[in-house]
PDB file of N, CA and C in Angstrom:
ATOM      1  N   UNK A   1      -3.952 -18.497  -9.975  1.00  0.00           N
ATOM      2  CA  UNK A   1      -4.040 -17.043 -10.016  1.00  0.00           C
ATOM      3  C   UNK A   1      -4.101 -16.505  -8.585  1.00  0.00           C
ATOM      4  N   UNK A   2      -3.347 -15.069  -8.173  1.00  0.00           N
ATOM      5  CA  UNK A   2      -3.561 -15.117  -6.832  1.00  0.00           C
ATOM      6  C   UNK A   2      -4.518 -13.943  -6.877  1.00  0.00           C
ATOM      7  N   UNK A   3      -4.793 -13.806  -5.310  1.00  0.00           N
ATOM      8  CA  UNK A   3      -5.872 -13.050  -4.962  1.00  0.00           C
ATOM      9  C   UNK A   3      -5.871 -12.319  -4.299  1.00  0.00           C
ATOM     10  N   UNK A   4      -6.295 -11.010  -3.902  1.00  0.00           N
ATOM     11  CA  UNK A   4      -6.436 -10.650  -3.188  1.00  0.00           C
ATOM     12  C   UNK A   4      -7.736  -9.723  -2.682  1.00  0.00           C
ATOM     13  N   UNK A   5      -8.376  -9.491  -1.293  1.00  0.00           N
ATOM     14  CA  UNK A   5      -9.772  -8.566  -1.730  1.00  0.00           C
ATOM     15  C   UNK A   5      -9.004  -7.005  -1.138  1.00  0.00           C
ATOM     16  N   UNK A   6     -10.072  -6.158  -1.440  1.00  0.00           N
ATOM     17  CA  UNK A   6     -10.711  -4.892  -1.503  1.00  0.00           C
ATOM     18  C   UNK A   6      -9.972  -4.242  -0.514  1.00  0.00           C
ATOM     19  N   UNK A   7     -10.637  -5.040   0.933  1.00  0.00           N
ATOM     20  CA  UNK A   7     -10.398  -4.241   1.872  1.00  0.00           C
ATOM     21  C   UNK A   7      -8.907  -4.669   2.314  1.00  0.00           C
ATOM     22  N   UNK A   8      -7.984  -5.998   1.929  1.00  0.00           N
ATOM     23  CA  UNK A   8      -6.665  -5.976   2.231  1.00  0.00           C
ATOM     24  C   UNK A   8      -5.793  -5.202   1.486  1.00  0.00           C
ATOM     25  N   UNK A   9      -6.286  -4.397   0.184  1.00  0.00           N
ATOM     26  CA  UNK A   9      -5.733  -3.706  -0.520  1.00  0.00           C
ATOM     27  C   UNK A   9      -5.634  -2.210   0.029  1.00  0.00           C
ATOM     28  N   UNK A  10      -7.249  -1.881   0.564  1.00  0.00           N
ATOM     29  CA  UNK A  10      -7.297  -0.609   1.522  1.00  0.00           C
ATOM     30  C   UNK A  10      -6.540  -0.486   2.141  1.00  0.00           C
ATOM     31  N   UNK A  11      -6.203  -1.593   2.819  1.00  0.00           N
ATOM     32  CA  UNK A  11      -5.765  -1.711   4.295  1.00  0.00           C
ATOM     33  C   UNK A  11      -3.976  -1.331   3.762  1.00  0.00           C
ATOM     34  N   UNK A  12      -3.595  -2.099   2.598  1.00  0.00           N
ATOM     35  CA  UNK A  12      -1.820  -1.822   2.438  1.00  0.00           C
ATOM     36  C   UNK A  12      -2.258  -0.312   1.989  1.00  0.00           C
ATOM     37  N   UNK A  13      -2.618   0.269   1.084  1.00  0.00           N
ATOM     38  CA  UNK A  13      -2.782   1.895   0.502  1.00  0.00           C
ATOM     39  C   UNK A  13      -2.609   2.849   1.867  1.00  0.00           C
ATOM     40  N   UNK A  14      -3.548   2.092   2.724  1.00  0.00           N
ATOM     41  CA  UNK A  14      -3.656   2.965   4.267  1.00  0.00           C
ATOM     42  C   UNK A  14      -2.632   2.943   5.149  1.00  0.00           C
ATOM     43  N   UNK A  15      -1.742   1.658   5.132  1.00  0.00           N
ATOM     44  CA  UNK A  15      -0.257   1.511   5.721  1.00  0.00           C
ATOM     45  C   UNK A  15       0.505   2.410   5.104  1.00  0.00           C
ATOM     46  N   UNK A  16       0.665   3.377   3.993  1.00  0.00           N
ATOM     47  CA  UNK A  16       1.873   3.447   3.326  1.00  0.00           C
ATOM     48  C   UNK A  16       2.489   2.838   2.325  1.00  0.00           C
ATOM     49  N   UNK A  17       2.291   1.940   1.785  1.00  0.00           N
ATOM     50  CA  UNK A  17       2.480   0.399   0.578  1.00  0.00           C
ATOM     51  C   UNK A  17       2.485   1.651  -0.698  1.00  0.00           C
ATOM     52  N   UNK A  18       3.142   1.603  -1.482  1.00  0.00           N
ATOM     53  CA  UNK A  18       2.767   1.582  -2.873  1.00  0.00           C
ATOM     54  C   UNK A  18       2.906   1.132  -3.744  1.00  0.00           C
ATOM     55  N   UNK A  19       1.648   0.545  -3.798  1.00  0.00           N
ATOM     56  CA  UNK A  19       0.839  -0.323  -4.727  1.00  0.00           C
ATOM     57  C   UNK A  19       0.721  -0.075  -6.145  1.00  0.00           C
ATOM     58  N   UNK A  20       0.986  -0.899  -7.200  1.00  0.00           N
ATOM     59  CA  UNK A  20       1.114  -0.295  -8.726  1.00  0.00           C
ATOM     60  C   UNK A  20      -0.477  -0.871  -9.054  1.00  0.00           C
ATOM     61  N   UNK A  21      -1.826  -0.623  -9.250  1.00  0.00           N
ATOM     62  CA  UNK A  21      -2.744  -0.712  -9.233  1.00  0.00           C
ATOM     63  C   UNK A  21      -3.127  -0.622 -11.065  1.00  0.00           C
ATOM     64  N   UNK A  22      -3.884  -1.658 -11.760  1.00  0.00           N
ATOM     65  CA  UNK A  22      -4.173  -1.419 -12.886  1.00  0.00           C
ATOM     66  C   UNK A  22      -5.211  -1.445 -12.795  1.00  0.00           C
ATOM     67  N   UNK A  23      -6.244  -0.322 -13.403  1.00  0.00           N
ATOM     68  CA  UNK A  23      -7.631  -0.485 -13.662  1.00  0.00           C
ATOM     69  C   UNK A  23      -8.068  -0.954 -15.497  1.00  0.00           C
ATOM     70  N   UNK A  24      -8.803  -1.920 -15.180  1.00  0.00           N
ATOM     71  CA  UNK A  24      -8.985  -2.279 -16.841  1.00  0.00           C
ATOM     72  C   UNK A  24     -10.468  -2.038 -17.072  1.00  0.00           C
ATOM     73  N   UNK A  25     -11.329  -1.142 -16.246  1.00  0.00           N
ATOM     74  CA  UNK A  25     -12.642  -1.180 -16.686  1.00  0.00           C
ATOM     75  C   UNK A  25     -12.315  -0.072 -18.006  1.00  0.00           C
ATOM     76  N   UNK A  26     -13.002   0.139 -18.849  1.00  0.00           N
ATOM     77  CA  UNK A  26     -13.492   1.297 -20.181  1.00  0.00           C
ATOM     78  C   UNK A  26     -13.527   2.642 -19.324  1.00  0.00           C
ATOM     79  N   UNK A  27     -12.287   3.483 -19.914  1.00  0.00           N
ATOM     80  CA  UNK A  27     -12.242   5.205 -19.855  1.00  0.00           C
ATOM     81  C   UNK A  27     -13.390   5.915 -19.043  1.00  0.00           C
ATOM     82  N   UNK A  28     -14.992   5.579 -19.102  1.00  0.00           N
ATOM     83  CA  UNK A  28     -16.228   6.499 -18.577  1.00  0.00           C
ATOM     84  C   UNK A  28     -16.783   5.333 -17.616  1.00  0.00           C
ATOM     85  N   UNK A  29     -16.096   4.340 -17.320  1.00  0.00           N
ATOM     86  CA  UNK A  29     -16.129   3.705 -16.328  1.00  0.00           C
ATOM     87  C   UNK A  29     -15.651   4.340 -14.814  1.00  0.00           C
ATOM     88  N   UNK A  30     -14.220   4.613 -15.496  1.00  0.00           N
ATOM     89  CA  UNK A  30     -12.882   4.891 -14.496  1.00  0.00           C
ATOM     90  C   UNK A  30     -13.424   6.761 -14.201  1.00  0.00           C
ATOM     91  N   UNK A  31     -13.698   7.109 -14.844  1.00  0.00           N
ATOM     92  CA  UNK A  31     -13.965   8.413 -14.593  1.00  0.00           C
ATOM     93  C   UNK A  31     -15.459   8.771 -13.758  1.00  0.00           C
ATOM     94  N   UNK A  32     -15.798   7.612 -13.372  1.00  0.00           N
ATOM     95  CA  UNK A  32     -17.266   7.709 -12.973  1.00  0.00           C
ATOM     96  C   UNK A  32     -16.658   7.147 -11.133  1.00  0.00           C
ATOM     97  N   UNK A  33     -15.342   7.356 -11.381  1.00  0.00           N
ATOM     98  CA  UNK A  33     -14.756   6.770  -9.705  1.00  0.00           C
ATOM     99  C   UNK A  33     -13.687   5.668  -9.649  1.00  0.00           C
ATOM    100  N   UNK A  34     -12.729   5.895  -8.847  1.00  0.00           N
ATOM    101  CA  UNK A  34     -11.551   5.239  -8.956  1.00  0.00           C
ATOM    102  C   UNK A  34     -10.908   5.307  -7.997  1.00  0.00           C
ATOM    103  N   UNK A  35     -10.204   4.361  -7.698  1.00  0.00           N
ATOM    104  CA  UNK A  35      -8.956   4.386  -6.640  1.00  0.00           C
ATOM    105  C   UNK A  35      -7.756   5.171  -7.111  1.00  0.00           C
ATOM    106  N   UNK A  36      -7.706   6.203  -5.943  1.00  0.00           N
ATOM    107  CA  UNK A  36      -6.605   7.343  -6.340  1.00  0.00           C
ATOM    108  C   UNK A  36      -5.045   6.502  -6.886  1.00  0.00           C
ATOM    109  N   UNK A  37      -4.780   6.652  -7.790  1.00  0.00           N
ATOM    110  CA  UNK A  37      -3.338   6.831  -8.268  1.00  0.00           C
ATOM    111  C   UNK A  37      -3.294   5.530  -9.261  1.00  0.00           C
ATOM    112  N   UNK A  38      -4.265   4.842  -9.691  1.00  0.00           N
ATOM    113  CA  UNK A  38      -4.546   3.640 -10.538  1.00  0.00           C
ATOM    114  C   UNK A  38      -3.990   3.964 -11.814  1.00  0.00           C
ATOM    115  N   UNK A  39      -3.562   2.993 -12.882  1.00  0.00           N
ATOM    116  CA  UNK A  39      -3.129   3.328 -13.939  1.00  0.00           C
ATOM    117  C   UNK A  39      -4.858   2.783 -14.948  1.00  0.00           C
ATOM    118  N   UNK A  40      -5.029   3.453 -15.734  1.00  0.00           N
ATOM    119  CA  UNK A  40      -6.485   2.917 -16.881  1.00  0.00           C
ATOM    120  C   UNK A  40      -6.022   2.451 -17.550  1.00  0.00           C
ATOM    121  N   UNK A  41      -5.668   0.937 -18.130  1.00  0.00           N
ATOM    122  CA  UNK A  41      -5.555   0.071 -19.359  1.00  0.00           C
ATOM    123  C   UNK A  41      -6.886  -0.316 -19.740  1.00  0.00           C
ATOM    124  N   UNK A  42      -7.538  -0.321 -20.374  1.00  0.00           N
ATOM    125  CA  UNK A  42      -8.936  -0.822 -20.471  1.00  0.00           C
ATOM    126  C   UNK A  42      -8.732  -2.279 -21.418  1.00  0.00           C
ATOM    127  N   UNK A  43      -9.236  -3.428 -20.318  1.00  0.00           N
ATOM    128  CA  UNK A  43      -8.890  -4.947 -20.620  1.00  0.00           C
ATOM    129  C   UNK A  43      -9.054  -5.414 -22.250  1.00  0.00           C
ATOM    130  N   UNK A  44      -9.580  -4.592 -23.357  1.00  0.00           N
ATOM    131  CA  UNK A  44      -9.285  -4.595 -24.866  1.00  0.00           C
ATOM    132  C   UNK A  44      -8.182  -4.259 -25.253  1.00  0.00           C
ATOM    133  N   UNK A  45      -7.340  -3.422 -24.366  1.00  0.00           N
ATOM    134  CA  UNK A  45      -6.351  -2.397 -24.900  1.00  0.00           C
ATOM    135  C   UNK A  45      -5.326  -3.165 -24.446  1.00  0.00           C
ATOM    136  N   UNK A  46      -5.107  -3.816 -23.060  1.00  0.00           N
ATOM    137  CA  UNK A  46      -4.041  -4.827 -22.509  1.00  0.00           C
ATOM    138  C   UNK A  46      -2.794  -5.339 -23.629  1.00  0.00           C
ATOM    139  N   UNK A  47      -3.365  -5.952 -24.108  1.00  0.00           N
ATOM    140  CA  UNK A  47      -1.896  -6.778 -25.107  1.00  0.00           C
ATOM    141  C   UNK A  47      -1.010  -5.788 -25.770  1.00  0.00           C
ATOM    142  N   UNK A  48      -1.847  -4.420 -26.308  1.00  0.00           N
ATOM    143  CA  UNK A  48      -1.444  -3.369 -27.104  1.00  0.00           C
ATOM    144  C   UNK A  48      -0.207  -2.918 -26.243  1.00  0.00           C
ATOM    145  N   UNK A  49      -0.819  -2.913 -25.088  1.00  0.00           N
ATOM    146  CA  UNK A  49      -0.070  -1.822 -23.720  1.00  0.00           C
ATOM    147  C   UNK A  49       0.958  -2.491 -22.872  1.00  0.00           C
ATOM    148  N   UNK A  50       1.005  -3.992 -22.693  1.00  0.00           N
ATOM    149  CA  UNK A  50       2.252  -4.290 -21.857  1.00  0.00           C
ATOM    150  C   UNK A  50       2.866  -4.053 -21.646  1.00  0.00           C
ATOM    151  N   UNK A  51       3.820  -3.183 -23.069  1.00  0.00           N
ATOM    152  CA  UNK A  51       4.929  -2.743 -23.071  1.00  0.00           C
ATOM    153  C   UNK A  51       5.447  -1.556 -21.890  1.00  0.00           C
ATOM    154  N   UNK A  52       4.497  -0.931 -21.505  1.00  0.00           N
ATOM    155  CA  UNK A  52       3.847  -0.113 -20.831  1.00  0.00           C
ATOM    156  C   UNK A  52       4.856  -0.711 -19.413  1.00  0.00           C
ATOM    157  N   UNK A  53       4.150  -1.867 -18.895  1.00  0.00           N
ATOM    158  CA  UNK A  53       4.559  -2.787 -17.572  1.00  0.00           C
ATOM    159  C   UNK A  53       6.351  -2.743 -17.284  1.00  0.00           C
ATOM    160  N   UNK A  54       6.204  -3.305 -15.850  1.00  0.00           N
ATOM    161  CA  UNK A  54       7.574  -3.343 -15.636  1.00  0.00           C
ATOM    162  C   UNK A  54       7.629  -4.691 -15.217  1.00  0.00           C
ATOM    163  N   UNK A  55       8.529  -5.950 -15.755  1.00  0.00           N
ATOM    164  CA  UNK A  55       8.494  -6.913 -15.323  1.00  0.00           C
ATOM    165  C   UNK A  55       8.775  -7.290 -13.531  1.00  0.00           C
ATOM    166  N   UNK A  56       9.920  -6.602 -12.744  1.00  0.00           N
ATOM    167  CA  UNK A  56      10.432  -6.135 -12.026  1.00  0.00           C
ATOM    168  C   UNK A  56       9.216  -5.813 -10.798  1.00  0.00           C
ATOM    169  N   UNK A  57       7.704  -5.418 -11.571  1.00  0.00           N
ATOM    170  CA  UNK A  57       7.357  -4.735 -10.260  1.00  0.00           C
ATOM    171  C   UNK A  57       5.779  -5.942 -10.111  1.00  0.00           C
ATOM    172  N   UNK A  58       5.580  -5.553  -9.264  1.00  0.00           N
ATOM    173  CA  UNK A  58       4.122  -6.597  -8.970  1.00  0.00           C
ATOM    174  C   UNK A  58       2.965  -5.456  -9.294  1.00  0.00           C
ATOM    175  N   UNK A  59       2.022  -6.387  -9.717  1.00  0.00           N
ATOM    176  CA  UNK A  59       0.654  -5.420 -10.354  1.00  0.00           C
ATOM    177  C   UNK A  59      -0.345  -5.803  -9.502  1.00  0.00           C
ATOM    178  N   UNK A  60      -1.561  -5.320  -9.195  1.00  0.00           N
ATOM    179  CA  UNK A  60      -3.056  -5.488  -8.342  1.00  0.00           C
ATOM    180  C   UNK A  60      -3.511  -4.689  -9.809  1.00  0.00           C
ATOM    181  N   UNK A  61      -4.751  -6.044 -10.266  1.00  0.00           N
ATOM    182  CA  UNK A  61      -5.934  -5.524 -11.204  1.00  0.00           C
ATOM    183  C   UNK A  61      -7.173  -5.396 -10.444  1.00  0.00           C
ATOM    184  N   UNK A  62      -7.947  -4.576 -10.988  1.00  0.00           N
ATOM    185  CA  UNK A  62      -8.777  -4.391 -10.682  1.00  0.00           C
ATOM    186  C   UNK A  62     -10.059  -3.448 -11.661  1.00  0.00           C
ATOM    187  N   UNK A  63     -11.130  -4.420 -11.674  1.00  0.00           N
ATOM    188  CA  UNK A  63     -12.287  -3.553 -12.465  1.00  0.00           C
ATOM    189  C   UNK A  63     -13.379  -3.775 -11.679  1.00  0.00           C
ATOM    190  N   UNK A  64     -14.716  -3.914 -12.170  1.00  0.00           N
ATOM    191  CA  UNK A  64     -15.705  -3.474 -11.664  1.00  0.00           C
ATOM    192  C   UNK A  64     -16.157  -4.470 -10.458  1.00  0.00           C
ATOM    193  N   UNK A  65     -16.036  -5.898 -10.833  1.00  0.00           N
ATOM    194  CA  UNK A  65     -16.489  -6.668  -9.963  1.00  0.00           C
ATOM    195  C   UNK A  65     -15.533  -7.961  -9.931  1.00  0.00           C
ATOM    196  N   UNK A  66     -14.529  -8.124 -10.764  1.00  0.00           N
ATOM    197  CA  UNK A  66     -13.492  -9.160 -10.581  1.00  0.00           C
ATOM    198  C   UNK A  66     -13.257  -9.752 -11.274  1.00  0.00           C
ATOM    199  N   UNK A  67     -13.839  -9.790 -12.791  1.00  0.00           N
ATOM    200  CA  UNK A  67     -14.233 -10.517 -13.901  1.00  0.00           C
ATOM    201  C   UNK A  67     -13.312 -10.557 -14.726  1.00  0.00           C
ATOM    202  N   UNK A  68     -13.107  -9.142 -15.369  1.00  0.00           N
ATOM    203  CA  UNK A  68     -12.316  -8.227 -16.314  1.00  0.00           C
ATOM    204  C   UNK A  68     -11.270  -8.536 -15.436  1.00  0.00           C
ATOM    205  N   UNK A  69     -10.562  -8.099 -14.786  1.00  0.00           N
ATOM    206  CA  UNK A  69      -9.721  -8.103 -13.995  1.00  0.00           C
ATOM    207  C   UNK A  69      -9.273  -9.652 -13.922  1.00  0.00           C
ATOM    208  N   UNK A  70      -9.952 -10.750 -13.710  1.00  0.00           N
ATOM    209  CA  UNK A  70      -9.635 -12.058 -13.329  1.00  0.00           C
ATOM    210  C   UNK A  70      -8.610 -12.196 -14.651  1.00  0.00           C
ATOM    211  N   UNK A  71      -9.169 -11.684 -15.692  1.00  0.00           N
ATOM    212  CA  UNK A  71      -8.758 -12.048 -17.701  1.00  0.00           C
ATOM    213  C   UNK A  71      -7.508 -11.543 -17.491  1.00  0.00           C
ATOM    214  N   UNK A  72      -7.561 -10.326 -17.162  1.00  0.00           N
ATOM    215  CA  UNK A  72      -6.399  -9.461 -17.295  1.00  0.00           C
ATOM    216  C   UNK A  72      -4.983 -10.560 -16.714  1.00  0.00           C
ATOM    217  N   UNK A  73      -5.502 -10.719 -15.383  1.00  0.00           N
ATOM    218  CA  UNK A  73      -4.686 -11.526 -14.316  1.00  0.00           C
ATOM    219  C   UNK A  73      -3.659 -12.708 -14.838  1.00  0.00           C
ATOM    220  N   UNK A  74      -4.391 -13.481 -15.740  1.00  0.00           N
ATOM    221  CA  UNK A  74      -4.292 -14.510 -16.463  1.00  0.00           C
ATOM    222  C   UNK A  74      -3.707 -14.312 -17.740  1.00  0.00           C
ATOM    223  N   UNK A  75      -4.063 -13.402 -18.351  1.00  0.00           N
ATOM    224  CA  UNK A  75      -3.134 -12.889 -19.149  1.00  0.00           C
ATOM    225  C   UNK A  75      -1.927 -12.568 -19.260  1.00  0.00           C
ATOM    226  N   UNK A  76      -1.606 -11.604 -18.046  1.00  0.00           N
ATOM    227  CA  UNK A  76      -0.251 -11.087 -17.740  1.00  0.00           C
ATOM    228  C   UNK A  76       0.302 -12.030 -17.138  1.00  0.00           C
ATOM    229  N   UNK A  77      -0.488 -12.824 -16.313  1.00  0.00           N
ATOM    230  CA  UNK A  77       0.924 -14.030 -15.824  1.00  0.00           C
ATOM    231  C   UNK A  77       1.068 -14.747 -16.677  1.00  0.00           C
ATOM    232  N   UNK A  78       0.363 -15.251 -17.903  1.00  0.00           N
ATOM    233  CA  UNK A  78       0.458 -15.974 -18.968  1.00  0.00           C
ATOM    234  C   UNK A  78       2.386 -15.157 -19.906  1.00  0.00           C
ATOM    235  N   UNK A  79       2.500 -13.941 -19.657  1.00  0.00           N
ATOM    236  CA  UNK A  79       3.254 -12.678 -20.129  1.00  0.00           C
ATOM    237  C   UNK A  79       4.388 -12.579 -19.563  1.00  0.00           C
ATOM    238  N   UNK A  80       4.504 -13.319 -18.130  1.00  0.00           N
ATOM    239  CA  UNK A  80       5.673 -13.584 -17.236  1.00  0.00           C
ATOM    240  C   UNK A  80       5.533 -12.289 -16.162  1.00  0.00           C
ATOM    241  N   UNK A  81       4.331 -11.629 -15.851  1.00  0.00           N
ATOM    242  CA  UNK A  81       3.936 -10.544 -14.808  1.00  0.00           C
ATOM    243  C   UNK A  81       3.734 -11.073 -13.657  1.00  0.00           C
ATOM    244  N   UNK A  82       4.279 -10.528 -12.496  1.00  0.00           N
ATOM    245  CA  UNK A  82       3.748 -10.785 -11.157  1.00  0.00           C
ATOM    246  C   UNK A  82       2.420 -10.141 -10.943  1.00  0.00           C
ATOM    247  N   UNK A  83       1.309 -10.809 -11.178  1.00  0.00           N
ATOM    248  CA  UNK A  83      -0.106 -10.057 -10.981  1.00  0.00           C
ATOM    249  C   UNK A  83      -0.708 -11.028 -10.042  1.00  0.00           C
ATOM    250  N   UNK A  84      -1.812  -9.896  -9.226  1.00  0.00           N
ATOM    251  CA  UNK A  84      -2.795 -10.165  -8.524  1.00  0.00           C
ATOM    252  C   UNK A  84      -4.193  -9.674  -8.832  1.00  0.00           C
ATOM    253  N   UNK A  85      -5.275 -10.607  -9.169  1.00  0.00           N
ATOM    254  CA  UNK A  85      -6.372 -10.143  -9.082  1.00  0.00           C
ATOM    255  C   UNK A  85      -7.068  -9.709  -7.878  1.00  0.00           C
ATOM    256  N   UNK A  86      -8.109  -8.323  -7.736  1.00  0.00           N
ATOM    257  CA  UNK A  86      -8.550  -7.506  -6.473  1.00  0.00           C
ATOM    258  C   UNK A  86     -10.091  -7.990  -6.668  1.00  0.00           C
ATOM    259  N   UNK A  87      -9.977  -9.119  -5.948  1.00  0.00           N
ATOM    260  CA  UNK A  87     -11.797  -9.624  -6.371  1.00  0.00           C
ATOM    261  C   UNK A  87     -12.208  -8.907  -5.562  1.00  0.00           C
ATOM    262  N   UNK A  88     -13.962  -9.089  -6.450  1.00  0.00           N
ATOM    263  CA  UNK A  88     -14.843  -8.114  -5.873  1.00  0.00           C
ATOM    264  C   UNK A  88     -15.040  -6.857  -6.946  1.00  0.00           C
ATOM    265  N   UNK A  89     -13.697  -5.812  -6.821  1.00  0.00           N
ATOM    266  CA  UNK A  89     -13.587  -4.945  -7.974  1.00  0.00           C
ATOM    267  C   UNK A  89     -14.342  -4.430  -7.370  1.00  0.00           C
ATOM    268  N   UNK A  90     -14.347  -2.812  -7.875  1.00  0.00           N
ATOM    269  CA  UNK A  90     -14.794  -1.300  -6.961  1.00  0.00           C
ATOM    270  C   UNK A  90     -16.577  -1.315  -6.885  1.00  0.00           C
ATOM    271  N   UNK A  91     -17.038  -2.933  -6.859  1.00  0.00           N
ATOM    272  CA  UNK A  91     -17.909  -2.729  -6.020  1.00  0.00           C
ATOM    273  C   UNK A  91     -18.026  -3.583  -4.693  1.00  0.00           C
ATOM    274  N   UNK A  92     -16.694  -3.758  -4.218  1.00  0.00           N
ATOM    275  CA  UNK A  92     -16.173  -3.921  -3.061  1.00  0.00           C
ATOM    276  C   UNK A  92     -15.617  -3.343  -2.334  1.00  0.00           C
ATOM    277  N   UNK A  93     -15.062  -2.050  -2.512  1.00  0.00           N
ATOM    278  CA  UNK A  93     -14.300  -1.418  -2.405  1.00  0.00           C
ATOM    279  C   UNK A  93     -15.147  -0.133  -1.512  1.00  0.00           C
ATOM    280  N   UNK A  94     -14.437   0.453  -0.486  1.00  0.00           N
ATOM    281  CA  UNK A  94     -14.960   1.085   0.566  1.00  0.00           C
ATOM    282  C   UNK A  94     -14.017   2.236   0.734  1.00  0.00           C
ATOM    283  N   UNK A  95     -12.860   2.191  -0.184  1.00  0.00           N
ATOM    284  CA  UNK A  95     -11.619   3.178   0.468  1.00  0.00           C
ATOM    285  C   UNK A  95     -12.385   3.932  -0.294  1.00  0.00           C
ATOM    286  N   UNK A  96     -10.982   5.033  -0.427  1.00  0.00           N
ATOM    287  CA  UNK A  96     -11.266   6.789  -1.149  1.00  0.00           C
ATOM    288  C   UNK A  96     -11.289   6.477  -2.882  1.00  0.00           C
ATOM    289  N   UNK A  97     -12.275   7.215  -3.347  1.00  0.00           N
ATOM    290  CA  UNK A  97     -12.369   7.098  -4.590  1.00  0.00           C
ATOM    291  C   UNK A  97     -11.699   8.671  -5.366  1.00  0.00           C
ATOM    292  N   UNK A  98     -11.550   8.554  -6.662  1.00  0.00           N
ATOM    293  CA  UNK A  98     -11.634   9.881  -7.150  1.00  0.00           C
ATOM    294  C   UNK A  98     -12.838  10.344  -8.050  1.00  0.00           C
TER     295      UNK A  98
END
């Protein structure tokens, strides 16, 4: 599974990069603060939603602390997705929230 942290993710958002970012924490999670422009799948809802995905593009997950996110990770590459898990998860995370 690959990896990546927090602040190398800041760091591409802050270059200019755009990043297709999935958040899988629960709806009053994500609304309690988020990395601007994230998509909300909430990691129950995942299998429902793939369809959603673009095989074509690379994904960064990310939830609260790296956990949820690790599942997700494993999942979708299990799915044939280019994913990266964002360990740590937004309580690593130092950039701009919404």
């Amino acid at each position: 599974m690959k990896e990546v942290s927090a602040i190398e993710v800041q760091q591409r958002i802050e270059n200019g990069e755009n990043l297709h970012l999935i958040d899988v924490r629960e709806v009053d999670e994500v609304q309690s603060g988020h990395i601007p422009g994230i998509t909300n799948i909430p990691l129950g809802l995942l299998e429902f939603r793939t369809h959603e995905l673009d095989k074509s593009k690379s994904y960064i997950m990310v939830c609260r602390s790296g956990g949820r996110s690790g599942k997700a990770t494993q999942y979708l590459e299990s799915q044939g997705f280019d994913v990266t898990n964002m360990t740590g998860g937004m309580l690593s995370w130092s950039g701009e929230i919404e």
